[in-house]
Every structure is written in structure tokens, then in C-alpha cells.
Protein backbone atom coordinates (compact mmCIF):
# COMPACT_ATOMS: atom_id res chain seq x y z
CA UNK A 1 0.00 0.00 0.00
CA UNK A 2 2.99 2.34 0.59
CA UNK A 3 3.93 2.10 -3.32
CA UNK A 4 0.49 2.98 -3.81
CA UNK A 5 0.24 5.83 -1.89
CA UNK A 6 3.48 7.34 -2.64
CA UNK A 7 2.00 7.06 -6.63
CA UNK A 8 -1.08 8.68 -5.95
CA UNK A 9 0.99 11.95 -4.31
CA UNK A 10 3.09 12.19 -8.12
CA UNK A 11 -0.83 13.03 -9.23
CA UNK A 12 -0.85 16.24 -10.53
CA UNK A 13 -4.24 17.25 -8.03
CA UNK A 14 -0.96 17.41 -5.64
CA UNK A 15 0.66 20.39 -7.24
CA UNK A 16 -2.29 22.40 -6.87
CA UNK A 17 -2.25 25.37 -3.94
CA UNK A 18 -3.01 23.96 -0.74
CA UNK A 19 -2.25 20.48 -1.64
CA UNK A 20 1.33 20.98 0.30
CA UNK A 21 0.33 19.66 3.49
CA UNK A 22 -1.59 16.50 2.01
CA UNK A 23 1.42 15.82 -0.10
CA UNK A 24 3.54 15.74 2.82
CA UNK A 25 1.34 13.35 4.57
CA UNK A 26 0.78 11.27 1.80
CA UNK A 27 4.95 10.93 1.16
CA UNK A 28 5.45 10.39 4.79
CA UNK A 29 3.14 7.60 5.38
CA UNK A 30 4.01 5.95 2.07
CA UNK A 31 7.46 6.12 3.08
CA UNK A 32 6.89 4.62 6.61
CA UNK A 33 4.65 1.87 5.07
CA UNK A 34 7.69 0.75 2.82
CA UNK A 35 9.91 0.47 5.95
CA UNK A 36 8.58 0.18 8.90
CA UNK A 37 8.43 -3.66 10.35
CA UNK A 38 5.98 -5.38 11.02
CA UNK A 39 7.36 -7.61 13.29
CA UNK A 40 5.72 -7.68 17.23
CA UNK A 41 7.72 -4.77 19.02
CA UNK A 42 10.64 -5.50 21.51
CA UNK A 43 10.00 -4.86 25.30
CA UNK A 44 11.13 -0.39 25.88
CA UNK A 45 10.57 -0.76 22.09
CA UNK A 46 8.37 1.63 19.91
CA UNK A 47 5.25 -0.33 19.25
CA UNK A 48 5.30 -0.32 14.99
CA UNK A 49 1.85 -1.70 15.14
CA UNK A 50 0.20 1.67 16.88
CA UNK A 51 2.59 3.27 14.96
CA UNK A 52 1.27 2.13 11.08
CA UNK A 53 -2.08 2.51 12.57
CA UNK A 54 -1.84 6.27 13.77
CA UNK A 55 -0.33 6.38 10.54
CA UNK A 56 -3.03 4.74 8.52
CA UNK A 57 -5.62 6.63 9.81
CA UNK A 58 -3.70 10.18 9.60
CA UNK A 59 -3.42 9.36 5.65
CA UNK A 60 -7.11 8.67 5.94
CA UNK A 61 -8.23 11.79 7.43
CA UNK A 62 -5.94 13.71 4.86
CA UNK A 63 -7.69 11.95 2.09
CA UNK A 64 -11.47 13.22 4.03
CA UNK A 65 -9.96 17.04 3.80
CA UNK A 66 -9.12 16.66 0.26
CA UNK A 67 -12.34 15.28 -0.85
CA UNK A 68 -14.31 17.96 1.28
CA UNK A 69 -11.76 21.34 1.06
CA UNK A 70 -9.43 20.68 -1.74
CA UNK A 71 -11.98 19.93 -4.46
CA UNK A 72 -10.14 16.45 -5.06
CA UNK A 73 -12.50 14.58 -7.69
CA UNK A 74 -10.69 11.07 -7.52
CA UNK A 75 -12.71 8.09 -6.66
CA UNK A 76 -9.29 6.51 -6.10
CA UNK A 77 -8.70 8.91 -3.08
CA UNK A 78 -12.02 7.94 -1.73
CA UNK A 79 -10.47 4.24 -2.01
CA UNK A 80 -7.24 4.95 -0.72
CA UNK A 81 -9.35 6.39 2.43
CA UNK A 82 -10.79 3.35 2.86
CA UNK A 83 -8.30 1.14 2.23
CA UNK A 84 -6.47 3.58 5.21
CA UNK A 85 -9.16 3.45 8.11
CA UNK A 86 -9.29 -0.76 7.52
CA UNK A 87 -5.51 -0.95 7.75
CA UNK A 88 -5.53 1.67 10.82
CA UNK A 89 -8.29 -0.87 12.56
CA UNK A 90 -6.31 -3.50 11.71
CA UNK A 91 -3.31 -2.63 13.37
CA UNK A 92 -5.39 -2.31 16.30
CA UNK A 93 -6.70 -5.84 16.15
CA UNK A 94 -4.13 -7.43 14.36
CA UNK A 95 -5.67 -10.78 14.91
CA UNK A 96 -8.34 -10.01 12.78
CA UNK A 97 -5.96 -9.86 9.95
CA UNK A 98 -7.84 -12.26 7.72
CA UNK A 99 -10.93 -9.72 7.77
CA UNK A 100 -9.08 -6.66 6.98
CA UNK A 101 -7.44 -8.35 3.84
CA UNK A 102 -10.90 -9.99 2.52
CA UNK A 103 -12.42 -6.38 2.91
CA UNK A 104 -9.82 -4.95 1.28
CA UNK A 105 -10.04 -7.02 -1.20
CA UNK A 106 -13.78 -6.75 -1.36
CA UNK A 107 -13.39 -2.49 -2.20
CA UNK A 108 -11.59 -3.40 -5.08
CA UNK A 109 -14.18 -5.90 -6.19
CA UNK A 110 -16.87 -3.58 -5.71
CA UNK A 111 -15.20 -0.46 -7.54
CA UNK A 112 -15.10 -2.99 -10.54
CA UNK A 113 -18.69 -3.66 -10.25
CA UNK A 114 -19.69 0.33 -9.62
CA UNK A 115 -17.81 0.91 -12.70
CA UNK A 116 -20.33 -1.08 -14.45
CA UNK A 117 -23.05 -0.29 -12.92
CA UNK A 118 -22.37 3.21 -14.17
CA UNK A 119 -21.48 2.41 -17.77
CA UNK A 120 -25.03 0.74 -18.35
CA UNK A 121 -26.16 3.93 -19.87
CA UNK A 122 -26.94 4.38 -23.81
CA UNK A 123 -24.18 6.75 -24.48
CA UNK A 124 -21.59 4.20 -23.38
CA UNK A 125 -23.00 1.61 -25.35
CA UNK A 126 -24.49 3.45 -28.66
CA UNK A 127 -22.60 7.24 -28.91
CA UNK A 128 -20.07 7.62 -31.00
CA UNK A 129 -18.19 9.56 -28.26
CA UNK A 130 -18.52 6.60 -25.93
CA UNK A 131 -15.48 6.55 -23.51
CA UNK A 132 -15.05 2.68 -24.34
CA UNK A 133 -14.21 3.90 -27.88
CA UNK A 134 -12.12 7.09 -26.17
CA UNK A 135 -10.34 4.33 -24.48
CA UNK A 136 -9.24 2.45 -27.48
CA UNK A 137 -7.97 5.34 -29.24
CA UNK A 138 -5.69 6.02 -26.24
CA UNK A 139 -4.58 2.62 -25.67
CA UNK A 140 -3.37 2.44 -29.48
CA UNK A 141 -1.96 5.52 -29.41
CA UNK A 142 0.98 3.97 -27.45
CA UNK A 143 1.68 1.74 -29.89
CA UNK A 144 4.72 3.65 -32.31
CA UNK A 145 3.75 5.06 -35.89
CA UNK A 146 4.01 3.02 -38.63
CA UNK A 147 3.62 0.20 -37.02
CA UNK A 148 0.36 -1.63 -38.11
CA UNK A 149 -1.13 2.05 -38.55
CA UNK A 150 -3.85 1.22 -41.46
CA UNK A 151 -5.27 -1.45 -39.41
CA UNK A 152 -5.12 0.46 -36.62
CA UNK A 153 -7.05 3.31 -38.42
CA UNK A 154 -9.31 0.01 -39.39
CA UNK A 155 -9.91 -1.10 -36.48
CA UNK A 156 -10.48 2.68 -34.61
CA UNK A 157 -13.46 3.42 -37.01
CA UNK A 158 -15.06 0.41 -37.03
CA UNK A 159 -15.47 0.83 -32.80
CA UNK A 160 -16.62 4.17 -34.06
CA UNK A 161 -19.41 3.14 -36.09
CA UNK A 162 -20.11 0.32 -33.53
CA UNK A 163 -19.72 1.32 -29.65
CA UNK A 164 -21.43 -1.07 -28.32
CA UNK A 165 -19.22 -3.86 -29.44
CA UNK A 166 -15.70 -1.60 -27.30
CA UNK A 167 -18.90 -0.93 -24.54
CA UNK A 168 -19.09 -4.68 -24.10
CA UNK A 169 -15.11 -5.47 -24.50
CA UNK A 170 -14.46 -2.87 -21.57
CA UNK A 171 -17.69 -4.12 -19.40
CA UNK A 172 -16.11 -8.24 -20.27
CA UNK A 173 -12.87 -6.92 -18.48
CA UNK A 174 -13.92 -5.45 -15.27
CA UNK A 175 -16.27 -7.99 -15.02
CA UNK A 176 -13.56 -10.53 -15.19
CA UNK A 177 -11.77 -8.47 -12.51
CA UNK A 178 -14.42 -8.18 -10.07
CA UNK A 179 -14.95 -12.02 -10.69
CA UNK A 180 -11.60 -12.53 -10.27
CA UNK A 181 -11.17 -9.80 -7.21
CA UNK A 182 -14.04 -11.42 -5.08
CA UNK A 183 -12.13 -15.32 -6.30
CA UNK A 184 -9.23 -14.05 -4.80
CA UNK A 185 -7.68 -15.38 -8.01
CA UNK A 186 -3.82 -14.93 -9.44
CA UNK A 187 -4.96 -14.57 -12.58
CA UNK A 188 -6.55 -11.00 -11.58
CA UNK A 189 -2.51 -9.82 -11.86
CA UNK A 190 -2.54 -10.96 -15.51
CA UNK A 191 -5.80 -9.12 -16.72
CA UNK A 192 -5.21 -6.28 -14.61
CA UNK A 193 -1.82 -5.85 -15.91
CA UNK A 194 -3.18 -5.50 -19.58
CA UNK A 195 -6.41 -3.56 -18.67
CA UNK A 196 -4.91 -0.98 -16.49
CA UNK A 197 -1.17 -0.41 -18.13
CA UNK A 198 -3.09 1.59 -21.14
CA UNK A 199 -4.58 3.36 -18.53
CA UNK A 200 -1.85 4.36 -16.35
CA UNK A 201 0.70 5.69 -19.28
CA UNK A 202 -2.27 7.56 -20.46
CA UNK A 203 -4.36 9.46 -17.99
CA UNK A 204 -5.04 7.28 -15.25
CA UNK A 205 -1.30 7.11 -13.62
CA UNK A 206 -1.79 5.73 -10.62
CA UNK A 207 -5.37 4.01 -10.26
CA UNK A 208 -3.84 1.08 -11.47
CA UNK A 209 -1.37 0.65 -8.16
CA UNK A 210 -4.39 1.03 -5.87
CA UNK A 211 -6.50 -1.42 -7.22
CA UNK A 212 -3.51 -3.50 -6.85
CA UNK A 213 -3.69 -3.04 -3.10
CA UNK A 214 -6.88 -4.54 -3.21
CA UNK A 215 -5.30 -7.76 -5.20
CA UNK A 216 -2.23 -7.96 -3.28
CA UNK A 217 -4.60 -8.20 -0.19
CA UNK A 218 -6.44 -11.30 -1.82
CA UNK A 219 -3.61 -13.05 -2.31
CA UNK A 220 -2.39 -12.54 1.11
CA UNK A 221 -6.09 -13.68 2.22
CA UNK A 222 -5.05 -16.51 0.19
CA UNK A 223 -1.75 -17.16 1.89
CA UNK A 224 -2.73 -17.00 5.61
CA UNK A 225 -5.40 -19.21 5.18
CA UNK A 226 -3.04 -22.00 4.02
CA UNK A 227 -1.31 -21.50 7.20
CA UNK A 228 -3.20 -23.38 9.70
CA UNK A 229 -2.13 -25.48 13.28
CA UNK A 230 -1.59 -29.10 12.44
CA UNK A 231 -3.07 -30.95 15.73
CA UNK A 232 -1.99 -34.41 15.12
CA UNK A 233 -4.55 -36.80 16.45
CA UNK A 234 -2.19 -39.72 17.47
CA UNK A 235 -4.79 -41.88 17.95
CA UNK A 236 -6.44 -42.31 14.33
CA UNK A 237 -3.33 -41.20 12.99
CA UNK A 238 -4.13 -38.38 11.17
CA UNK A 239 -3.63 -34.74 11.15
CA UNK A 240 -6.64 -31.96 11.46
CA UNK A 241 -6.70 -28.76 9.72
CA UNK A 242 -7.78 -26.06 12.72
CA UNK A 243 -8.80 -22.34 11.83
CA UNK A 244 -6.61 -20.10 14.18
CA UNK A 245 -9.49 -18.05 16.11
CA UNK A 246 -12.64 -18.52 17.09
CA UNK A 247 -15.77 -18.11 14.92
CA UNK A 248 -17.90 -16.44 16.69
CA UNK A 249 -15.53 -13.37 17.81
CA UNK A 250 -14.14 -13.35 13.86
CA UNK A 251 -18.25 -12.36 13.35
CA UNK A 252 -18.34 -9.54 15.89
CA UNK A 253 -14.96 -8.05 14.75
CA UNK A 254 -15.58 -8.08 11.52
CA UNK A 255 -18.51 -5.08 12.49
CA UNK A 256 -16.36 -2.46 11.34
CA UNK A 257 -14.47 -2.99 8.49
CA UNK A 258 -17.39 -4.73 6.40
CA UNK A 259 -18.95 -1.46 7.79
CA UNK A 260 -16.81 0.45 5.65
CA UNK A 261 -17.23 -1.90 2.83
CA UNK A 262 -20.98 -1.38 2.90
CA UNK A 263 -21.41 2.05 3.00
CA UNK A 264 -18.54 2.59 0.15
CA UNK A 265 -20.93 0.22 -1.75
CA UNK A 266 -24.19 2.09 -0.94
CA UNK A 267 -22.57 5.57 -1.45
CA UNK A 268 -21.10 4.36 -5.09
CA UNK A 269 -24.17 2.51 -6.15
CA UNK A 270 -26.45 5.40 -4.77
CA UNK A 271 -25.12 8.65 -5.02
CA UNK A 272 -25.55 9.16 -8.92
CA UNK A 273 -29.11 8.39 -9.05
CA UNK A 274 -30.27 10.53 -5.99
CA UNK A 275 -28.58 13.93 -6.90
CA UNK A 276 -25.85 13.78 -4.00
CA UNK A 277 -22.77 13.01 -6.37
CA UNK A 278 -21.16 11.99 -9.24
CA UNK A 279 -17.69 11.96 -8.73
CA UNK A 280 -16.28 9.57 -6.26
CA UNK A 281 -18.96 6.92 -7.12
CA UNK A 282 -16.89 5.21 -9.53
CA UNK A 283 -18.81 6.80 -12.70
CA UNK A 284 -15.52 7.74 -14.01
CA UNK A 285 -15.02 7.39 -17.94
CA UNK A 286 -18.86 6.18 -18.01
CA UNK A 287 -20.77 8.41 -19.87
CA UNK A 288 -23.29 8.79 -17.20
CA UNK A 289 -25.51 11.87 -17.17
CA UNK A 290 -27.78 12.39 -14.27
CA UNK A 291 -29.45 15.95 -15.45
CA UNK A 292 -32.76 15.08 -15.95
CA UNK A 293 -33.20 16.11 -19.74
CA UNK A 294 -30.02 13.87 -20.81
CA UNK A 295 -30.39 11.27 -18.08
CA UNK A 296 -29.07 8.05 -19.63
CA UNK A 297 -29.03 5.04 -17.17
CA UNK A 298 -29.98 2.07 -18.43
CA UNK A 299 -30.81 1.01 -14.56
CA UNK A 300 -31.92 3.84 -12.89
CA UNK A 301 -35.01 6.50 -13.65
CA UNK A 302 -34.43 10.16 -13.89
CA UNK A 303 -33.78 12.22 -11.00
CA UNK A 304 -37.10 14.32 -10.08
CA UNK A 305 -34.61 17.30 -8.66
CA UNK A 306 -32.24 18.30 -10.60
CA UNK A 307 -28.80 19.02 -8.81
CA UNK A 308 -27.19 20.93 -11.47
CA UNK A 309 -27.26 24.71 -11.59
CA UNK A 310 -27.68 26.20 -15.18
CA UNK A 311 -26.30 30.14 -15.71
CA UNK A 312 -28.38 31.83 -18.64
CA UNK A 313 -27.30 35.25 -18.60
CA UNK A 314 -23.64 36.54 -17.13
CA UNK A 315 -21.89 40.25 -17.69
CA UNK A 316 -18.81 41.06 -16.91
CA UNK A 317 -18.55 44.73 -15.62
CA UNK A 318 -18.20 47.24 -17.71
CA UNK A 319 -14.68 45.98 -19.56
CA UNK A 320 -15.61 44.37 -23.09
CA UNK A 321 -13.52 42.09 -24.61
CA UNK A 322 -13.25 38.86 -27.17
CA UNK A 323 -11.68 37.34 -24.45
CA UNK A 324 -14.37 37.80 -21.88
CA UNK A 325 -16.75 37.05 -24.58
CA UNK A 326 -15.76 33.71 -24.96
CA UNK A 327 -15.37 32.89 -21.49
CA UNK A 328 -18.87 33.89 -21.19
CA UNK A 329 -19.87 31.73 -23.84
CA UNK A 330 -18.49 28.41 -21.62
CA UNK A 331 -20.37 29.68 -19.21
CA UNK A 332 -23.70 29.10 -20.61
CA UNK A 333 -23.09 26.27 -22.45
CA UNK A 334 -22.09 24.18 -19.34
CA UNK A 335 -23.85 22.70 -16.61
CA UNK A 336 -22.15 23.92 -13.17
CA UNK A 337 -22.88 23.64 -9.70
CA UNK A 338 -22.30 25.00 -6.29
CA UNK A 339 -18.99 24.48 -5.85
CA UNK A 340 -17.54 25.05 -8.87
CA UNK A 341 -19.49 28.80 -8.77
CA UNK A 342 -17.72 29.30 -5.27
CA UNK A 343 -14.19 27.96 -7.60
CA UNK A 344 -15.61 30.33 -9.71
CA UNK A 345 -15.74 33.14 -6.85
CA UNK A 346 -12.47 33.14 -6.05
CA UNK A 347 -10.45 33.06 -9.30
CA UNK A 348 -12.35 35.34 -11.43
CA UNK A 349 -13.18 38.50 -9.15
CA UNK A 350 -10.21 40.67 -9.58
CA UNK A 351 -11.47 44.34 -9.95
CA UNK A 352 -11.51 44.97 -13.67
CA UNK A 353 -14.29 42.60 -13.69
CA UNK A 354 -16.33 43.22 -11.41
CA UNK A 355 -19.40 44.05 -10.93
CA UNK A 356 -19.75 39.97 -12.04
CA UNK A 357 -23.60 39.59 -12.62
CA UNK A 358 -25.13 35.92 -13.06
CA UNK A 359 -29.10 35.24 -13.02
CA UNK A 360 -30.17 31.44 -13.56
CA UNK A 361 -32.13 28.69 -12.34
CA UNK A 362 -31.16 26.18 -9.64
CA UNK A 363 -33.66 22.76 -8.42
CA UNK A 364 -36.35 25.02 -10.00
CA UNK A 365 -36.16 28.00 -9.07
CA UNK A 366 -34.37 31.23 -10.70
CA UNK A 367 -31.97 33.53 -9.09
CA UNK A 368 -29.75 36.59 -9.66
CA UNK A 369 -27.20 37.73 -8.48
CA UNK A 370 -26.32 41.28 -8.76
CA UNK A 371 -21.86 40.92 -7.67
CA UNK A 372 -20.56 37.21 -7.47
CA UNK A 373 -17.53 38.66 -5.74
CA UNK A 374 -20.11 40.10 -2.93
CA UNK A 375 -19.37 38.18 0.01
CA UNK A 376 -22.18 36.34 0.85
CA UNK A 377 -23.59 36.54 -2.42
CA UNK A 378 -23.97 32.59 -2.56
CA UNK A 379 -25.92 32.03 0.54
CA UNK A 380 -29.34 31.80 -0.71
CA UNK A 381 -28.14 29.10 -3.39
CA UNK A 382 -26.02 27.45 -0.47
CA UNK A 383 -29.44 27.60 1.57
CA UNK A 384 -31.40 26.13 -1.25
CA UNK A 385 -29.50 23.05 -0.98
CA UNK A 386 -29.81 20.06 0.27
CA UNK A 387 -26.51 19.21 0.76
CA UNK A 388 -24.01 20.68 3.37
CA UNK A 389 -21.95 24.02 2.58
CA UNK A 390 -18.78 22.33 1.86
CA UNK A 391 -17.46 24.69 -1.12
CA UNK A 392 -14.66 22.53 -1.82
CA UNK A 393 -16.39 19.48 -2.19
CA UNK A 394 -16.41 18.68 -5.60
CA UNK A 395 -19.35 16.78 -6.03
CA UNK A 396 -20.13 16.91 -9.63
CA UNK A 397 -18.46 16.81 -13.47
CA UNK A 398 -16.77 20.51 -13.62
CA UNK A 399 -16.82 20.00 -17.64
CA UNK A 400 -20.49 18.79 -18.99
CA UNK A 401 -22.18 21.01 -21.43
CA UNK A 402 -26.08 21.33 -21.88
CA UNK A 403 -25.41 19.37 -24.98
CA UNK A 404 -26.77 15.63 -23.91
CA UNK A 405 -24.05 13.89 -26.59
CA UNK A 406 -20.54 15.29 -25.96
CA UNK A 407 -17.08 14.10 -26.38
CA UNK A 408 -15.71 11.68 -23.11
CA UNK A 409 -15.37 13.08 -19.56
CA UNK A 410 -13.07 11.51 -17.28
């Protein structure tokens, strides 16, 4: 998990300003994960057990801020998180080992399956923009020019003019690694290697090394359980396999981490389809539109209340300019919401701009607002919400247009 984490802190999300402090965290516990033993501590020793899980659960609670302040859009940091708080309650009940890898190992399972629960949606499987097509094009585009390149092109347009047969290719592979994730098999290294290499020299860098986590902790699952006492019963000669623990108290301490497991399951499955979020639900490179006039799930019905907030009309003081123009233009072509506008807020009220008027409509109602840079100006959308005023919790696509078909968004 160390390797992992230390990837996911070369993410470019950790550049960003006020990302310094997570980065740190994130380096420093990856670090200590890589060598830090895990060997029972001497006596006057340092105990490295409390010690990974204080450590653990501080890389936890720095991936909560990011998700809720720092605008961090990454289902894999929501994974990491949980991977975290299991392996800071393990170290704490380090008997319980067994349940803290099969849990593990279960969150990687089920981010397989959310994936395609999310891509059972008709733009996936019939657009010509579909992002199992989008993720053909960048997997060839590795491969060097000239090399095969006509049946390359071949091969690229036919996927164009047929989606649904690259929809069903990429659903047939994370099928086979939830299948094989849940199996605990070795084979999941094999298929995971060619599914997620594309990915990771392309623009997913590091979700490949956390999934792995989640395999690596299967086939530990695997290991310990082949470790058993041998109680030799002398007197028909034989020797009896025996389970180290006790049934019954392997139930009760499994509460918490299959805690977590469930309510990363409910929140990924969920979240979409009731207008809380989109992004850290797995829905990424899915296609999935949950705006009521483009809503394309296959599985789920349209939301009722729109989440999204639309901008119809925006002015920019009194300074003209093509620039400006065109910036405005974005504006009322996409689909934004609350925190983005509060992103919005603070990088686009400098004084040659202002005053910044917007008027719109937000889960049916219409507002204006006279100065965005106002403070306070935001409150009666914030109030309007049902969510809490977290501004940097990103909860939904920053880039979607009104336009229902559109090219992919990661």
C-alpha cells in the first residue's frame, strides 16, 4: 500500500495550492509503510503496530480534507481512504488480519462492479463519443507510428461506427476483474496488468497501483489461510486442519471494516441516481448523465430534482472584450454547480471585472445575483440546498455542457 500511496501523491491534483500539506502526509506515510516492520515490538521498544495505525488513519483523514476542502475529484482517493481506516483498525486488532485483507479485497471488487453499474447507460453503449471507444484510441496511441497504422485506423473506425461492441469489451474486463477480485484469483494480476497499463501511461497514472492493493490483499487472504495449526490426532493417525481463532468473535470483529465496505458500496451505487454526487462513485469514464433532460441510465429513472445549476445570462462589468466574450460563452453552455461557482468566486473576481452579474435557475427556481464577488452573495443558493456548505467538495463533473451527446469526460 505504501507504493500505492506514494504514486497517488506524483498526481498532478498534488501540485495544486493547498495540496502541500496533504502531499507531505501522503509521502510520509508511504514512506513509513515501505519500511517500517511489522514484526511484534521489543520490550522499551516503539510499538510499529500503533505506529502504522496512527499512521493509517492520519493518511485517511488527509484523504477526508481533500475530498471535502481541496476539491479532489478522484474516486481513487475515496479508495485509498478506505483502504487507510481498515488498515488503521487493523493494526489495532491485528488478529483479525484475515478480515481486513478480505475487505480490502472486497473495495476493489466492488469499484469494478460500480464501474459497471455506471457504464449501463446508452451513451456508453451506442454514442459515437462513448469513452469505451475514447479508451481504445488512447490505448493504441501507445503503440509507435508506422507500425500496423492502417489497421489500426481500421480497427479505430469500425469501434466508431459500432460502440457497443468496445462498450461490451471494456464491461467483459472489469467484469472478469471483479470475478476474479471477489475469487481471490492470481490470474486477476494478468488481466489487470493488460487492462490498467493503457490506462496508467495515459491518464489514469496511478489508479492502477491502488486497485492493486486490493489484489495484493487477496492473495495474502489466500496465503494466511493455508497456514493453519496441524493438531496431530495420534490416535487415528491423522492430522486436522484447525482455523486459528474462534468463529464467533471473527463475526463480531468483523462489524467495522465490512462497515466500511458497505457504506462505500451504498454511497457508489447510490449517489448518482439521488442527486448527491457523481464523482467519487466510480462513474468515471462512463458516460453517465444524471441531469434530468439527458439522463441516460440504463438502470436507474431520472432524478425528479435536478442538482445541477444552469447560468443563462452573465456580464462582466463594464470591460468588453473577445476574451471575456468567450469565457462567457463556456459559461452558458455548461452545466455547473455550487462548488464550482464558489471555484468560480475566487479566481475570477479581480477588480476589472467586477461588478460579475449571473441570473439562472437552480432545483427550479431562478436567481440573480447582482456581484458574485459580494461576500455572501452565494448564501441563498447554499441555503437552497440540500446538501451541506462544503465549497470545496467537488461533487459533480466541472466540464459537462447542456449538450446531452458530448465528447468523453473523465
Amino acid at each position: 500500500m505504501g507504493l500505492a500511496i506514494i504514486a497517488h501523491a506524483q498526481l498532478g491534483d498534488y501540485d495544486q495550492s493547498g495540496w502541500l500539506g496533504a502531499k507531505i502526509v501522503a509521502l510520509v506515510v508511504g514512506g513509513f509503510c515501505l519500511i517500517s516492520p511489522l514484526k511484534p515490538p521489543k520490550p522499551f521498544a516503539p510499538n510499529h503496530l500503533w505506529l502504522w495505525s496512527m499512521a493509517c488513519l492520519l493518511f485517511g483523514l488527509s484523504k477526508v480534507y481533500t475530498l471535502l476542502v481541496l476539491r479532489d475529484v478522484l474516486t481513487q482517493s475515496l479508495l485509498l481512504g478506505s483502504y487507510s481506516i481498515i488498515a488503521s483498525w487493523l493494526f489495532l486488532h491485528p488478529r483479525s488480519y484475515q478480515i481486513a485483507l478480505r475487505s480490502v479485497s472486497l473495495l476493489t471488487a466492488l469499484t469494478y462492479a460500480l464501474a459497471i453499474l455506471h457504464k449501463l447507460n446508452a451513451d456508453f453503449f451506442f454514442d459515437q463519443s462513448s469513452c469505451a471507444v475514447h479508451g481504445f484510441e488512447i490505448s493504441v496511441s501507445l503503440i509507435p507510428q508506422g507500425f500496423l497504422t492502417e489497421h489500426i485506423h481500421l480497427l479505430i473506425t469500425f469501434l466508431r461506427g459500432k460502440p457497443h461492441i468496445a462498450a461490451t469489451i471494456v464491461i467483459a474486463f472489469e467484469f472478469s476483474l471483479c470475478l476474479l477480485c471477489l475469487r481471490r484469483s492470481p490470474w486477476v494480476w494478468l488481466i489487470g496488468a493488460i487492462f490498467h497499463i493503457p490506462l496508467t501511461l495515459t491518464i489514469a497514472p496511478a489508479f492502477g497501483s491502488v486497485m492493486a492493493v486490493g489484489w495484493g490483499a487477496g492473495a495474502l487472504f489466500n496465503l494466511s489461510r493455508s497456514r493453519h495449526r496441524l493438531v496431530s490426532d495420534h490416535s487415528r493417525q491423522r492430522v486436522v486442519l484447525k482455523p486459528i481463532g474462534d468463529r464467533k468473535s471473527d463475526i463480531r470483529s468483523s462489524a467495522f471494516p465490512m462497515m466500511v465496505v458497505i457504506c462505500y458500496g451504498v454511497h457508489g451505487a447510490l449517489s448518482p441516481y439521488i442527486g448527491l454526487e457523481v464523482q467519487h462513485s466510480a462513474a468515471m469514464l462512463s458516460n453517465l448523465r444524471v441531469d434530468p433532460k439527458c439522463s441516460n441510465s440504463f438502470v436507474f429513472p431520472p432524478l425528479a430534482d435536478d442538482p445541477y445549476l444552469y447560468i443563462n445570462d452573465m456580464e462582466f462589468g463594464v470591460i468588453k472584450s473577445a476574451r471575456l466574450e468567450r469565457r462567457r460563452e463556456r459559461v452558458l453552455q455548461g452545466l455547473w454547480s455550487l462548488s464550482a461557482l464558489s471555484t468560480m468566486q475566487k479566481n475570477w473576481c479581480i477588480p476589472e471585472q467586477r461588478p460579475l452579474r449571473l441570473s439562472g435557475e437552480y432545483r427550479g427556481e431562478m436567481f440573480v445575483i447582482s456581484d458574485l464577488c459580494d461576500e455572501g452573495s452565494l448564501d441563498s443558493l447554499y441555503e437552497n440546498s440540500p446538501s451541506p456548505r462544503l465549497e470545496g467538495w467537488q461533487r459533480f463533473q466541472k466540464n459537462l455542457g447542456r449538450e446531452c451527446h458530448q465528447a468523453c469526460v473523465h
